[in-house]
PDB file of N, CA and C in Angstrom:
ATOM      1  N   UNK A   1    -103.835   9.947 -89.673  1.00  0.00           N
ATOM      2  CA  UNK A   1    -102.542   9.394 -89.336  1.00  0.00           C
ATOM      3  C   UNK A   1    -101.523  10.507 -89.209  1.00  0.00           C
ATOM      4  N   UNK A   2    -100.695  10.219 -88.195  1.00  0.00           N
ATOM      5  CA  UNK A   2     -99.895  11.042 -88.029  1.00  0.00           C
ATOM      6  C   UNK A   2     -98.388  10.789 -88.536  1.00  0.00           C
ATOM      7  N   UNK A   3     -97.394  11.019 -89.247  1.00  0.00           N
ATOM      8  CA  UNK A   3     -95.916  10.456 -89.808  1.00  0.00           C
ATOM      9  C   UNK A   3     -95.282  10.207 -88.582  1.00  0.00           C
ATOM     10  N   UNK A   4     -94.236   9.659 -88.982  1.00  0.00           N
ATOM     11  CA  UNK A   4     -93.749   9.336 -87.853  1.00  0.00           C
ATOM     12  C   UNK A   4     -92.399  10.217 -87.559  1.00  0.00           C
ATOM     13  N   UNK A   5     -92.183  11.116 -87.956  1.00  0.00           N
ATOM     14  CA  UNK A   5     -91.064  12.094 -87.772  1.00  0.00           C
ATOM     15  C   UNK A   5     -92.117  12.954 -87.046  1.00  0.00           C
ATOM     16  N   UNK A   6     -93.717  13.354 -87.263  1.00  0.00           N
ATOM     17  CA  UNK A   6     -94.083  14.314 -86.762  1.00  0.00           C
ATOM     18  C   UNK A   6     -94.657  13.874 -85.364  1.00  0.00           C
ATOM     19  N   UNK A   7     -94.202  12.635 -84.701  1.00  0.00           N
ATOM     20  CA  UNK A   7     -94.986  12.416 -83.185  1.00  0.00           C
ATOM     21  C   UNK A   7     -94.811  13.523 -82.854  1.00  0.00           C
ATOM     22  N   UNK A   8     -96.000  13.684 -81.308  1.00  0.00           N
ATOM     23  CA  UNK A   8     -95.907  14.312 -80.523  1.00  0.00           C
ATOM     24  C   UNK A   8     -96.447  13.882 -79.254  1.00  0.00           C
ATOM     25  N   UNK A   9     -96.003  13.797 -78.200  1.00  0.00           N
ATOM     26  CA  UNK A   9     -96.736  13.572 -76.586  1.00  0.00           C
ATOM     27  C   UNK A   9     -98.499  13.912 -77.060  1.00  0.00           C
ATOM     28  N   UNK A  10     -98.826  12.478 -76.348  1.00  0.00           N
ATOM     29  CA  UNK A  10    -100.302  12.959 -76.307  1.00  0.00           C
ATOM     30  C   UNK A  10    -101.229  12.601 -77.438  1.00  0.00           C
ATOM     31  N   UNK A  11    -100.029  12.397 -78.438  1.00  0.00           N
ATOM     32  CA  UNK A  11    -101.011  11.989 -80.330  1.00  0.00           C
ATOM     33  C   UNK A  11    -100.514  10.531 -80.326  1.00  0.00           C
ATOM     34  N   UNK A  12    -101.362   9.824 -80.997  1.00  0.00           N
ATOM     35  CA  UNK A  12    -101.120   8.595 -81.559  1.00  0.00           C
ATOM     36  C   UNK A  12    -101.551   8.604 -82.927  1.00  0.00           C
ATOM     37  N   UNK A  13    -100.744   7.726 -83.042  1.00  0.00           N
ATOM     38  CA  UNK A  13    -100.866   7.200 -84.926  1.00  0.00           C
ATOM     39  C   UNK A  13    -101.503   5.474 -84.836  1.00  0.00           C
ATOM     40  N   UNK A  14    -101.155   5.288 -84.049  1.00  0.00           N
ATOM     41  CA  UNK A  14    -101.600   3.645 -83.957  1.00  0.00           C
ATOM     42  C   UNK A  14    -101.472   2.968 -82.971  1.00  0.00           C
ATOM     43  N   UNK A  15    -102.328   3.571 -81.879  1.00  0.00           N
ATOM     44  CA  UNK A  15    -102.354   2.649 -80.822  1.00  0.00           C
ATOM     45  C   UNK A  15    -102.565   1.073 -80.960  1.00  0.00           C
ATOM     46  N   UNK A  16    -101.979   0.425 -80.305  1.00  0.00           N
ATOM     47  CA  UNK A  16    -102.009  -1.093 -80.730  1.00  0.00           C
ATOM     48  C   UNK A  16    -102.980  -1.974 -79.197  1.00  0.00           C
ATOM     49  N   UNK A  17    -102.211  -1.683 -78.013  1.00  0.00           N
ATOM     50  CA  UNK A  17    -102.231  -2.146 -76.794  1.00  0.00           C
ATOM     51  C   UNK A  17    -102.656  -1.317 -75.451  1.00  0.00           C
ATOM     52  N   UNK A  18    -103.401  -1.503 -74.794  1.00  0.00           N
ATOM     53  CA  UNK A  18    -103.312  -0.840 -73.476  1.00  0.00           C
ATOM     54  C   UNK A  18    -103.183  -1.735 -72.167  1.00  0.00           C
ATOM     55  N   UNK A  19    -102.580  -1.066 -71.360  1.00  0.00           N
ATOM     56  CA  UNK A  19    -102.606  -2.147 -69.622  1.00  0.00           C
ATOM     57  C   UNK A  19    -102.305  -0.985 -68.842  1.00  0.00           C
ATOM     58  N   UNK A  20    -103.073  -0.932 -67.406  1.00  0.00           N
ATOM     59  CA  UNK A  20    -103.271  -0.316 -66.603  1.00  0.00           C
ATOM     60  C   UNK A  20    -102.496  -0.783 -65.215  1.00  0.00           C
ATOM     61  N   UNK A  21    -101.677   0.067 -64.692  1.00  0.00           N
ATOM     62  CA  UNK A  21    -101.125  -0.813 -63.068  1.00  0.00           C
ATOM     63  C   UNK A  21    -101.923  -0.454 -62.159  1.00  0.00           C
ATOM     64  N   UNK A  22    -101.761  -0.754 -60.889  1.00  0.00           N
ATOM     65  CA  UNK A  22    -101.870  -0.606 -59.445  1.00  0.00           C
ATOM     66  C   UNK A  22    -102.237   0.709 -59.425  1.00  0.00           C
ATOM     67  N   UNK A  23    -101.504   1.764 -59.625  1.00  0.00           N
ATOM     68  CA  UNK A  23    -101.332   2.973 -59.107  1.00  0.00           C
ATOM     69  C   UNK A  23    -102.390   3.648 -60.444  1.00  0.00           C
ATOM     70  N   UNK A  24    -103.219   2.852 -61.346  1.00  0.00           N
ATOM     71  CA  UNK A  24    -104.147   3.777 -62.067  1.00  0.00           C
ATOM     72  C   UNK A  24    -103.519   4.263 -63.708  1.00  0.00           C
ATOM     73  N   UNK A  25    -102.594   4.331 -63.815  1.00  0.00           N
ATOM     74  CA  UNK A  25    -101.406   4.879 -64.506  1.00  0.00           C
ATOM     75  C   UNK A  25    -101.933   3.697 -65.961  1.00  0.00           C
ATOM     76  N   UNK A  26    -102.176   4.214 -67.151  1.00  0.00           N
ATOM     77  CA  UNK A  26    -102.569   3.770 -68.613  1.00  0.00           C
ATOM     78  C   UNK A  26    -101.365   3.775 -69.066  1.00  0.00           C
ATOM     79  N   UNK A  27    -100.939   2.746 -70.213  1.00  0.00           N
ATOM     80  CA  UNK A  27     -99.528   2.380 -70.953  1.00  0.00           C
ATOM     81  C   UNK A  27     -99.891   1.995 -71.955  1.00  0.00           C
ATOM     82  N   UNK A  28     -99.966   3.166 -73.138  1.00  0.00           N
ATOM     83  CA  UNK A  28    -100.234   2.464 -74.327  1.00  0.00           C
ATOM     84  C   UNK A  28     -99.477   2.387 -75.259  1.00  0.00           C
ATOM     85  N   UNK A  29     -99.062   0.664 -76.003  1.00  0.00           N
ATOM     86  CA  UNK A  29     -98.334   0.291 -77.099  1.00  0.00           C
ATOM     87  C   UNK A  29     -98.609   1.012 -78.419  1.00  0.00           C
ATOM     88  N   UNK A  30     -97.897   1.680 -79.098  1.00  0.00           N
ATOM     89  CA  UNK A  30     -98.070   2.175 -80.355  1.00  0.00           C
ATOM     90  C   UNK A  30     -97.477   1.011 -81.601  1.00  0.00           C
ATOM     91  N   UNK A  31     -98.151   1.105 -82.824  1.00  0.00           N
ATOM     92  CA  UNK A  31     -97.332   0.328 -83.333  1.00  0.00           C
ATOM     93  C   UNK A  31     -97.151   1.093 -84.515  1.00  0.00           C
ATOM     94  N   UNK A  32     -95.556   1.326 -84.654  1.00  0.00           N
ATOM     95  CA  UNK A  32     -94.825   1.987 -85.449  1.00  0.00           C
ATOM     96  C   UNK A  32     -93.461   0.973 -85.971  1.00  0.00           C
ATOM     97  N   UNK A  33     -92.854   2.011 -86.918  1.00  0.00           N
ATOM     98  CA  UNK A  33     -91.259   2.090 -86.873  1.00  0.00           C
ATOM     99  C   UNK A  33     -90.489   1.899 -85.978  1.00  0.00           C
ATOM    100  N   UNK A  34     -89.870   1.107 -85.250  1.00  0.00           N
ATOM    101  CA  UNK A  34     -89.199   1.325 -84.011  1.00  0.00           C
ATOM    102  C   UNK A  34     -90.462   0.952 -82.668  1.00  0.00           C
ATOM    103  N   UNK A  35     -91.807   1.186 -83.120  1.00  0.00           N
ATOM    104  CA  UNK A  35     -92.499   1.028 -81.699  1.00  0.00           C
ATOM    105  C   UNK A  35     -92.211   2.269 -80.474  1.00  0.00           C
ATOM    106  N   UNK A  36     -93.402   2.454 -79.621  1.00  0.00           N
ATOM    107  CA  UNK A  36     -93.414   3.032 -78.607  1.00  0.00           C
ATOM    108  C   UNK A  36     -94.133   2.281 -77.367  1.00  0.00           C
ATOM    109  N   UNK A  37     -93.690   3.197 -76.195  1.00  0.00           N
ATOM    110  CA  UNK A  37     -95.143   2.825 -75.597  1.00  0.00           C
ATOM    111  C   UNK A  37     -94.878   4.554 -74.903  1.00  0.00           C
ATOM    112  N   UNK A  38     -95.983   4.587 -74.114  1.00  0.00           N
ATOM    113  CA  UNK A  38     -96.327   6.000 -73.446  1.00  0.00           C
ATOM    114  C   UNK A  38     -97.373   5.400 -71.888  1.00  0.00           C
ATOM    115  N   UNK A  39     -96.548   6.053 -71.421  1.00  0.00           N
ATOM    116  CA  UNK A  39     -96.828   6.248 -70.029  1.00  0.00           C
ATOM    117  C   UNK A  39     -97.910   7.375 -69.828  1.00  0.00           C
ATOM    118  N   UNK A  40     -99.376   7.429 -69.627  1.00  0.00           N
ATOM    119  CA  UNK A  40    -100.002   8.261 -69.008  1.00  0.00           C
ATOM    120  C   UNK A  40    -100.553   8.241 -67.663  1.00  0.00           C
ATOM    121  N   UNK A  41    -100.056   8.827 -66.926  1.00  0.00           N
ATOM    122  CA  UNK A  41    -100.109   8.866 -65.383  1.00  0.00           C
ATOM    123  C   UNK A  41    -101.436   9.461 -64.901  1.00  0.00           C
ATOM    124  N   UNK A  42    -102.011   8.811 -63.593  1.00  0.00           N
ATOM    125  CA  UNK A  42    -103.146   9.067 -63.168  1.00  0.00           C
ATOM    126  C   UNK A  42    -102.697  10.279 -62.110  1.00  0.00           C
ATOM    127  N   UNK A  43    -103.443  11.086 -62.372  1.00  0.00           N
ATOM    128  CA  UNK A  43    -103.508  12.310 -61.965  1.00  0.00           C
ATOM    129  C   UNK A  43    -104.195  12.490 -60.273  1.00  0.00           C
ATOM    130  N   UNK A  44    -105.214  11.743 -60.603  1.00  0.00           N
ATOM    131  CA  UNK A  44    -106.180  11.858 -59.272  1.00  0.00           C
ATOM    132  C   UNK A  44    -105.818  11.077 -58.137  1.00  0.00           C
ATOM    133  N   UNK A  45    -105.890  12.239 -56.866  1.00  0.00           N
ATOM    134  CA  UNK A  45    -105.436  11.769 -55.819  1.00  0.00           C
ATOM    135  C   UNK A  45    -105.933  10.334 -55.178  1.00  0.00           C
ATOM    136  N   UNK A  46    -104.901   9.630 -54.442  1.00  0.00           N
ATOM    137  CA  UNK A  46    -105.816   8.057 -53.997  1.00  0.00           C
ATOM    138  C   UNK A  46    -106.275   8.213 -52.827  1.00  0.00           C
ATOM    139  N   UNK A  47    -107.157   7.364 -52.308  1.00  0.00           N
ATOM    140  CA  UNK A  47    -107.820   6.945 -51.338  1.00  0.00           C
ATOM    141  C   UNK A  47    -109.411   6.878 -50.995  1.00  0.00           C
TER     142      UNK A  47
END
């Protein structure tokens, strides 16, 4: 577990949720203090 003063991009302490859009792109709910979510963007080109 990670505290929650020490987040950082990229770490989770408690992922809760994930959902994926159109464009590939992962969004995952953290469940904390306050809550997050995080946007990780799909990298790879389309078509």
């Amino acid at each position: 577990m990670i505290p929650t003063g020490l987040l950082q991009p990229g770490l989770f302490n408690r992922p809760h949720g994930m959902a994926v859009d159109r464009q590939g792109n992962l969004f995952v709910a953290e469940w904390l203090i306050g809550g997050r979510f995080v946007k990780l963007e799909n990298l790879r080109p389309q078509g």
